[in-house]
Protein backbone atom coordinates (compact mmCIF):
# COMPACT_ATOMS: atom_id res chain seq x y z
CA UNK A 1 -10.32 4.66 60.58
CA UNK A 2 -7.90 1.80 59.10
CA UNK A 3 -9.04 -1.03 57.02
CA UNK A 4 -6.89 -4.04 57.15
CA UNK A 5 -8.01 -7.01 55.09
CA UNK A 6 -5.82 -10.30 55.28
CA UNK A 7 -5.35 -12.65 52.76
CA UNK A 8 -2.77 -15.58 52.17
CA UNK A 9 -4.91 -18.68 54.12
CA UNK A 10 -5.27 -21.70 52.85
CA UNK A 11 -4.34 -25.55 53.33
CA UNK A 12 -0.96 -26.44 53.91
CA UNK A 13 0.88 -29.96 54.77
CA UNK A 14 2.90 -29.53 58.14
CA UNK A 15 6.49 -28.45 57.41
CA UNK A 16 5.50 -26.13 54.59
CA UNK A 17 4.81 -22.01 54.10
CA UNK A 18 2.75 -19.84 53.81
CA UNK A 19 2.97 -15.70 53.23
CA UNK A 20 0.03 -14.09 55.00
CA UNK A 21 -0.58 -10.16 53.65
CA UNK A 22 -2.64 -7.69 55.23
CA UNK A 23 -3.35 -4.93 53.41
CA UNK A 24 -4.30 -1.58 54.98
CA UNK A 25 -6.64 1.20 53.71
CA UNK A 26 -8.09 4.50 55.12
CA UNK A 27 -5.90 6.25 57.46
CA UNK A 28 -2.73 4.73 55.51
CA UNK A 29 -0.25 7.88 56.31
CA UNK A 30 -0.84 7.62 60.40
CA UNK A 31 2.10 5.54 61.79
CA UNK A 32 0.50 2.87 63.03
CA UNK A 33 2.55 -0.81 64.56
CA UNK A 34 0.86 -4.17 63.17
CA UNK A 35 0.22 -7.15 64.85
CA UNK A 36 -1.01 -10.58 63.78
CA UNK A 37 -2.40 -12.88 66.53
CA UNK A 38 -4.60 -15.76 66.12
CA UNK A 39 -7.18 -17.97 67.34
CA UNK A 40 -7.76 -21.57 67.00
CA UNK A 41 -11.12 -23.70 67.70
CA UNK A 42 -12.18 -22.99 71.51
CA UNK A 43 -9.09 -21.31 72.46
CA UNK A 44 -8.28 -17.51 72.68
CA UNK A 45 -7.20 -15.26 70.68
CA UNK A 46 -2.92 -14.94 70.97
CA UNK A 47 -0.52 -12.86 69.88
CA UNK A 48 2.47 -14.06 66.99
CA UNK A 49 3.97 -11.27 65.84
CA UNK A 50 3.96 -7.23 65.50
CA UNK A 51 5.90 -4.92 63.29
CA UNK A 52 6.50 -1.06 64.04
CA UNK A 53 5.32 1.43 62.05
CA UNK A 54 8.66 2.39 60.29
CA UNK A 55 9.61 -1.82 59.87
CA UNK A 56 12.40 -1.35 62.10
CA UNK A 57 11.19 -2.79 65.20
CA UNK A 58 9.63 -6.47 65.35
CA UNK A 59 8.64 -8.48 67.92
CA UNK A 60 7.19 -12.06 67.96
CA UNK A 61 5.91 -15.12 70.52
CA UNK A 62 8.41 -17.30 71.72
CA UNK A 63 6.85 -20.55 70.23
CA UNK A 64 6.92 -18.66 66.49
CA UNK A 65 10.59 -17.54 66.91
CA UNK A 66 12.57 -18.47 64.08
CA UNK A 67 9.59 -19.71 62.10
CA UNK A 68 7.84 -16.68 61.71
CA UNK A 69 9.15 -13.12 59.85
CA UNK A 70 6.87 -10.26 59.66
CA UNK A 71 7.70 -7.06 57.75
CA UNK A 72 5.58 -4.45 56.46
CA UNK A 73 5.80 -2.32 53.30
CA UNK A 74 4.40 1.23 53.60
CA UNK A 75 4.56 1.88 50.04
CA UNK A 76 1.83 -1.03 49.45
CA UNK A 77 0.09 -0.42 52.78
CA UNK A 78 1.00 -3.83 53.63
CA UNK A 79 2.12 -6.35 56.19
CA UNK A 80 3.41 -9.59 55.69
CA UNK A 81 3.50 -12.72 57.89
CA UNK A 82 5.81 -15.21 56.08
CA UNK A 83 5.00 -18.71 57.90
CA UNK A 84 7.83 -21.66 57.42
CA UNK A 85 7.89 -25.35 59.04
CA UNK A 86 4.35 -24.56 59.49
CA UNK A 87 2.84 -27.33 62.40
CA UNK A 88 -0.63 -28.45 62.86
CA UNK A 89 -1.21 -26.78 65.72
CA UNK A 90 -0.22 -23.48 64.07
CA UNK A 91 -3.75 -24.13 62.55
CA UNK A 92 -6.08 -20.89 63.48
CA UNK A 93 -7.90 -18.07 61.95
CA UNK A 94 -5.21 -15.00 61.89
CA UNK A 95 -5.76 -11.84 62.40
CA UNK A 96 -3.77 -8.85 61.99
CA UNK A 97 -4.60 -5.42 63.63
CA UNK A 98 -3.38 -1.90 63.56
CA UNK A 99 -2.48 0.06 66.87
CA UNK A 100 -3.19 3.84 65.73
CA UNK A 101 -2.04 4.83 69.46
CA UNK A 102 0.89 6.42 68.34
CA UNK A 103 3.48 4.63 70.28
CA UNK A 104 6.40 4.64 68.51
CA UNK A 105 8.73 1.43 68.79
CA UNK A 106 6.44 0.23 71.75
CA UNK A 107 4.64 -3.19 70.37
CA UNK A 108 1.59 -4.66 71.85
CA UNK A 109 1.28 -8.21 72.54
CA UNK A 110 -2.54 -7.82 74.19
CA UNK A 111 -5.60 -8.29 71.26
CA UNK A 112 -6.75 -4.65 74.01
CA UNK A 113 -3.87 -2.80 72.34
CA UNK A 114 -5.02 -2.98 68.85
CA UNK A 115 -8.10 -0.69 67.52
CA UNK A 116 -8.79 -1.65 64.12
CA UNK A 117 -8.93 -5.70 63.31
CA UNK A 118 -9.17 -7.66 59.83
CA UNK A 119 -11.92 -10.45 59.72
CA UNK A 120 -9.69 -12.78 59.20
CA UNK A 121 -8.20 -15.77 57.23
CA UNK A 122 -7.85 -19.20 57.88
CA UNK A 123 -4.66 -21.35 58.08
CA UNK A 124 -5.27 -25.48 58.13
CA UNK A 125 -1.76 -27.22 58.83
CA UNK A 126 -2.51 -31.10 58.14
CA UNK A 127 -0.41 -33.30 59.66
């Protein structure tokens, strides 16, 4: 079992940042690869970016590209979504998750890939 509780939401005017964490507990030694996806009002859930479980490999939607950086720090258990020229309609509830498949440098852009979720944290971009 991995624990993964996200943190970092808040209100933000469009243009600015914001550093999402999500901090892991439980099975902390497996290597496990990270995603974060998200989910606005009435929409599905979509992938943004995933991190391997070494840091070395990343991988991240088009339309967050140069915006976006994840990395993740095994020594604090933790992943980190740093957000920049945030938009309004990057406004969603993120989510990260951990894929305890055992994959190696494969990342998975499907919510079907990841076992363990977060509940959550909510990013408001006003405009």
């Amino acid at each position: 079992q991995v624990q993964l509780v996200e943190s970092g939401g808040g209100l933000v005017q469009a243009g600015g940042s914001l550093r999402l964490s999500c901090a892991a507990s439980g099975r902390t030694g497996s290597r496990y690869a990270v995603g974060w996806f998200r989910q606005a009002p009435g929409e599905e859930r979509e992938f943004v970016a995933a991190v391997s479980w070494n840091g070395r490999s990343t991988f991240y939607a088009d339309s967050m590209k140069g915006r976006f950086t994840i990395s993740k720090d095994n020594g604090k258990n933790t992943v980190y979504l740093q957000m920049n020229s945030l938009k309004p309609e990057d406004t969603a509830v993120y989510y990260c998750a951990a894929d305890v498949s055992g994959r190696g440098d494969v990342l998975g852009t499907h919510d079907r890939e990841y076992e363990y979720w977060g509940q959550g944290t909510q990013v408001t971009v006003s405009s």
